[in-house]
N, C-alpha and C. Protein backbone atom coordinates (compact mmCIF):
# COMPACT_ATOMS: atom_id res chain seq x y z
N UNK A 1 -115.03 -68.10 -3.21
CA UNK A 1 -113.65 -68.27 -3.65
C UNK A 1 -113.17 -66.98 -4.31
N UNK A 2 -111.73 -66.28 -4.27
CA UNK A 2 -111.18 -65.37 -4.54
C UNK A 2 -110.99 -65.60 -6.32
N UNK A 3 -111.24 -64.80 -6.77
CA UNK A 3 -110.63 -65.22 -8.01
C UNK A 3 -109.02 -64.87 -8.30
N UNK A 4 -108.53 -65.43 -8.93
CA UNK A 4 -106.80 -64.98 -9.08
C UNK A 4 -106.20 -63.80 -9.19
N UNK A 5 -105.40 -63.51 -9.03
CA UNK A 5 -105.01 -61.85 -8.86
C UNK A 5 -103.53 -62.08 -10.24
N UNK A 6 -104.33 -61.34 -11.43
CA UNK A 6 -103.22 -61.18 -12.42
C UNK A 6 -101.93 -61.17 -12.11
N UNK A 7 -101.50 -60.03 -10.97
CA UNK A 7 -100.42 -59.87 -10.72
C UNK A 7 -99.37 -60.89 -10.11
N UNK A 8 -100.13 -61.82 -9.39
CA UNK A 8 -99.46 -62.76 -8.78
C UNK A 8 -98.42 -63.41 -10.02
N UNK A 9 -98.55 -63.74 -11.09
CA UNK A 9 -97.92 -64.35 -12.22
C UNK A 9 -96.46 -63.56 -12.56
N UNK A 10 -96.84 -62.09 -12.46
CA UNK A 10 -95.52 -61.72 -12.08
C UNK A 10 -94.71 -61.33 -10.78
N UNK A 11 -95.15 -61.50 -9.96
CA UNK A 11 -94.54 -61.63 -8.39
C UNK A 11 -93.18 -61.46 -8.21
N UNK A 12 -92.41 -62.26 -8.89
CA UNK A 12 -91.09 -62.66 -8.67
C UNK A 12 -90.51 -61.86 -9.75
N UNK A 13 -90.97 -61.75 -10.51
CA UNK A 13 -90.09 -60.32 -11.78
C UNK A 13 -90.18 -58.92 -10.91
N UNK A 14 -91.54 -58.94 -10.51
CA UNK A 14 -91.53 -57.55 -9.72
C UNK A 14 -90.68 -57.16 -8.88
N UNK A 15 -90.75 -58.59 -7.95
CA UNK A 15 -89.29 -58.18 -6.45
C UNK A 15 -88.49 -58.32 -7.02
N UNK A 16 -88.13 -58.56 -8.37
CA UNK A 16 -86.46 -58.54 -8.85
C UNK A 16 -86.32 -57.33 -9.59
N UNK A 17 -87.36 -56.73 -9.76
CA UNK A 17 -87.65 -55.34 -10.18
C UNK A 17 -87.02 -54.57 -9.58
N UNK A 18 -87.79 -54.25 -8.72
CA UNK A 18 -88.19 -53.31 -7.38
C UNK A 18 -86.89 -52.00 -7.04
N UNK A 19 -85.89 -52.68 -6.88
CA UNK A 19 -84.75 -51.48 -6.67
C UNK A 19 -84.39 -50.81 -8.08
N UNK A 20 -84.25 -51.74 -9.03
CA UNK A 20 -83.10 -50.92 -9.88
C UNK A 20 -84.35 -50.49 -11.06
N UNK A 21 -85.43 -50.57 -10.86
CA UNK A 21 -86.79 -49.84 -11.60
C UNK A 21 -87.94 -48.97 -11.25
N UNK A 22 -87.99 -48.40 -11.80
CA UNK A 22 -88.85 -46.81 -11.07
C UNK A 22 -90.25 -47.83 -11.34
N UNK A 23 -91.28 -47.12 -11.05
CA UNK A 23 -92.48 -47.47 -11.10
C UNK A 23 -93.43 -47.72 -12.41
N UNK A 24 -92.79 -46.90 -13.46
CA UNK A 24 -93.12 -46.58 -14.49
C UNK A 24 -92.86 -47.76 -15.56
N UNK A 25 -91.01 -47.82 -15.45
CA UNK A 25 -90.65 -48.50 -15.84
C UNK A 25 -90.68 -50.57 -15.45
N UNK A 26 -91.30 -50.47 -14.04
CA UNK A 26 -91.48 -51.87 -13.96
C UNK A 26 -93.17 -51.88 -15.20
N UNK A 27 -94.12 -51.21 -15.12
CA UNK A 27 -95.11 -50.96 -15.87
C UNK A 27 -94.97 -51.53 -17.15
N UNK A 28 -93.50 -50.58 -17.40
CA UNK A 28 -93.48 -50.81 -19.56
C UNK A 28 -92.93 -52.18 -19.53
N UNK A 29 -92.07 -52.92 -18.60
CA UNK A 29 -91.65 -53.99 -18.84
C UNK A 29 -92.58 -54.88 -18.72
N UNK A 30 -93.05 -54.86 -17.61
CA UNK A 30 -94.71 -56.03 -17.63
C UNK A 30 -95.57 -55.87 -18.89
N UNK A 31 -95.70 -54.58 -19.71
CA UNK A 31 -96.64 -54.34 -20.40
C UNK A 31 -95.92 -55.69 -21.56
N UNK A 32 -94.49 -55.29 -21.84
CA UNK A 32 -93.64 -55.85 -23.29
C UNK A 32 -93.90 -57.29 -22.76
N UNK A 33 -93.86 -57.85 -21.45
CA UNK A 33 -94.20 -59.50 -21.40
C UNK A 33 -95.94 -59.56 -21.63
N UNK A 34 -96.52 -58.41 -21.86
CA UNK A 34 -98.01 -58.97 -22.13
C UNK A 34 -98.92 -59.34 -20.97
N UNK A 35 -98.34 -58.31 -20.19
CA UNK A 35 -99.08 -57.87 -18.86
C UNK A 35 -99.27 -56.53 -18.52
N UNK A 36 -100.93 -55.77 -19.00
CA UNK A 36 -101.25 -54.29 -18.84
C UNK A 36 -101.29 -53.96 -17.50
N UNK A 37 -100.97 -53.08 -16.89
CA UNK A 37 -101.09 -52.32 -15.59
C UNK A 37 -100.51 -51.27 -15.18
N UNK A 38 -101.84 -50.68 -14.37
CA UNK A 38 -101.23 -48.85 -14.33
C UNK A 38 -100.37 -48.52 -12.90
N UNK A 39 -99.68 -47.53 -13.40
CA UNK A 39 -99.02 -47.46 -11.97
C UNK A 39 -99.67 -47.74 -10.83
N UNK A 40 -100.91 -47.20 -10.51
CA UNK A 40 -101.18 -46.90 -9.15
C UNK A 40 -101.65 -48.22 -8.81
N UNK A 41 -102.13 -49.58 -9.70
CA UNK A 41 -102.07 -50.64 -9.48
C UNK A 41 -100.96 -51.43 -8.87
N UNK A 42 -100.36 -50.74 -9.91
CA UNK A 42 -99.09 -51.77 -8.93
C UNK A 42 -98.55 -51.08 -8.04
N UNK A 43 -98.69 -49.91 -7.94
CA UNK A 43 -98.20 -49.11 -6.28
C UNK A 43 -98.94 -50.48 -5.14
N UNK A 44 -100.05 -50.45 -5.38
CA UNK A 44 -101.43 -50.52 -4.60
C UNK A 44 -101.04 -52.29 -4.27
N UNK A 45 -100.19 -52.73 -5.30
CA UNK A 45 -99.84 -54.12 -5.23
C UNK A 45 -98.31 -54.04 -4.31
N UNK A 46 -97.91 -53.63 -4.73
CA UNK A 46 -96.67 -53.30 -4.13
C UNK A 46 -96.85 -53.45 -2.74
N UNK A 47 -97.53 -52.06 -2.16
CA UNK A 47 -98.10 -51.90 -0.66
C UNK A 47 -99.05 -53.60 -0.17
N UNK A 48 -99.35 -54.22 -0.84
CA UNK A 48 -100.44 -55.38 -0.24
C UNK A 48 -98.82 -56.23 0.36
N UNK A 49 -98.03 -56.18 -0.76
CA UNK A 49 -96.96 -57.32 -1.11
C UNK A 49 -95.99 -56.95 0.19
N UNK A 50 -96.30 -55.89 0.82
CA UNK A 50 -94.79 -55.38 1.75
C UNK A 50 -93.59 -55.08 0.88
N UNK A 51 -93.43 -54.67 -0.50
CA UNK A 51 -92.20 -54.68 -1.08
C UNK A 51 -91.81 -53.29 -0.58
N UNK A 52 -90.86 -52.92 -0.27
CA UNK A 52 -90.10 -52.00 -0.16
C UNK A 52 -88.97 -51.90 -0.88
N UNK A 53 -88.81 -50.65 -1.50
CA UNK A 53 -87.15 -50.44 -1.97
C UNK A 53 -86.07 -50.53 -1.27
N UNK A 54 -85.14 -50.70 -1.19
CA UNK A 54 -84.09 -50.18 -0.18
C UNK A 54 -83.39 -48.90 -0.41
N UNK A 55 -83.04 -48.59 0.52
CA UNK A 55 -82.53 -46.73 0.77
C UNK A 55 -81.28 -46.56 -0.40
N UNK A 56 -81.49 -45.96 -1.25
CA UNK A 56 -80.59 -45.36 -2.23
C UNK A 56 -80.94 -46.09 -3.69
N UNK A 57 -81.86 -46.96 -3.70
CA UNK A 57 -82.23 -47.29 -4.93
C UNK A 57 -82.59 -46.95 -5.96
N UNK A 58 -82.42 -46.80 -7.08
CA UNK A 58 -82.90 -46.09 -8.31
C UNK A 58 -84.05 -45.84 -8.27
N UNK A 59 -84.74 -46.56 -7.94
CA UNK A 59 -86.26 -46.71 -8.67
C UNK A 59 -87.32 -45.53 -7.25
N UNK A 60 -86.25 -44.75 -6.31
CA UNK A 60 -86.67 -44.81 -5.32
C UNK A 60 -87.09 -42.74 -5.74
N UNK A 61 -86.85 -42.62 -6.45
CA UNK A 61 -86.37 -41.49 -6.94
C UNK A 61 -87.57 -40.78 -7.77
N UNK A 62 -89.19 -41.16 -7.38
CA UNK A 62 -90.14 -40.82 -8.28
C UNK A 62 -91.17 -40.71 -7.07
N UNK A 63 -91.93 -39.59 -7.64
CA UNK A 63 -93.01 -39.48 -6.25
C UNK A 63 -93.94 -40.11 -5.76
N UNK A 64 -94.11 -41.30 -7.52
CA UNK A 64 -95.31 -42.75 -6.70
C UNK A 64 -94.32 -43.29 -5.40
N UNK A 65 -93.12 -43.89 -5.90
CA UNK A 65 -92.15 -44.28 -5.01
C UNK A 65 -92.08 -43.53 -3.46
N UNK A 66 -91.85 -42.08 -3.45
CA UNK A 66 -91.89 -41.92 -2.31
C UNK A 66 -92.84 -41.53 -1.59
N UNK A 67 -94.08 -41.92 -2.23
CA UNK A 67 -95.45 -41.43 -1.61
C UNK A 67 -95.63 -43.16 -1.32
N UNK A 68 -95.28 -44.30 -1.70
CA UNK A 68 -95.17 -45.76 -0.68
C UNK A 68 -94.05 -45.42 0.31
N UNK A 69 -93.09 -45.05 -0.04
CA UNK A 69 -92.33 -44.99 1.18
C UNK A 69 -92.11 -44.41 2.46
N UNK A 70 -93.27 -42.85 2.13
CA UNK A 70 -93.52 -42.33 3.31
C UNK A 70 -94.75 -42.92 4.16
N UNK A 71 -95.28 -43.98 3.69
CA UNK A 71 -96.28 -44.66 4.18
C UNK A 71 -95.96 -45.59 5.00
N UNK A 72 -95.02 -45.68 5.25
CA UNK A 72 -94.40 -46.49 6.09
C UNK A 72 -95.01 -46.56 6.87
């Protein structure tokens, strides 16, 4: 059996994240609800999840960001 994946609990904050928050900043906000995690985790979650930004988004504008997006 898998054990639970922390992140799943915030799932739905994240995709409501996702455009209008850089990478960093989805980080400090999970951290203030009392959820630790480093960027490249949640890059790494991000990429499992299929989330993509959409084209002109704030958050799109940082090189974790466009190092998922050139991964396309």
């Amino acid at each position: 059996m898998t054990p639970p994946d922390p992140f799943d609990e915030h799932k739905n904050d994240i995709q409501a994240m996702i455009n209008d928050y850089t990478n960093k900043e989805i980080v400090q906000e999970l951290l203030q609800r009392g959820f630790q995690a480093s960027q490249r985790s949640l890059e790494r979650r991000l990429q499992i999840w299929g989330f993509w930004r959409q084209p002109g988004a704030r958050g799109i504008n940082t090189p974790v960001s466009e190092a998922l997006i050139n991964r396309r």
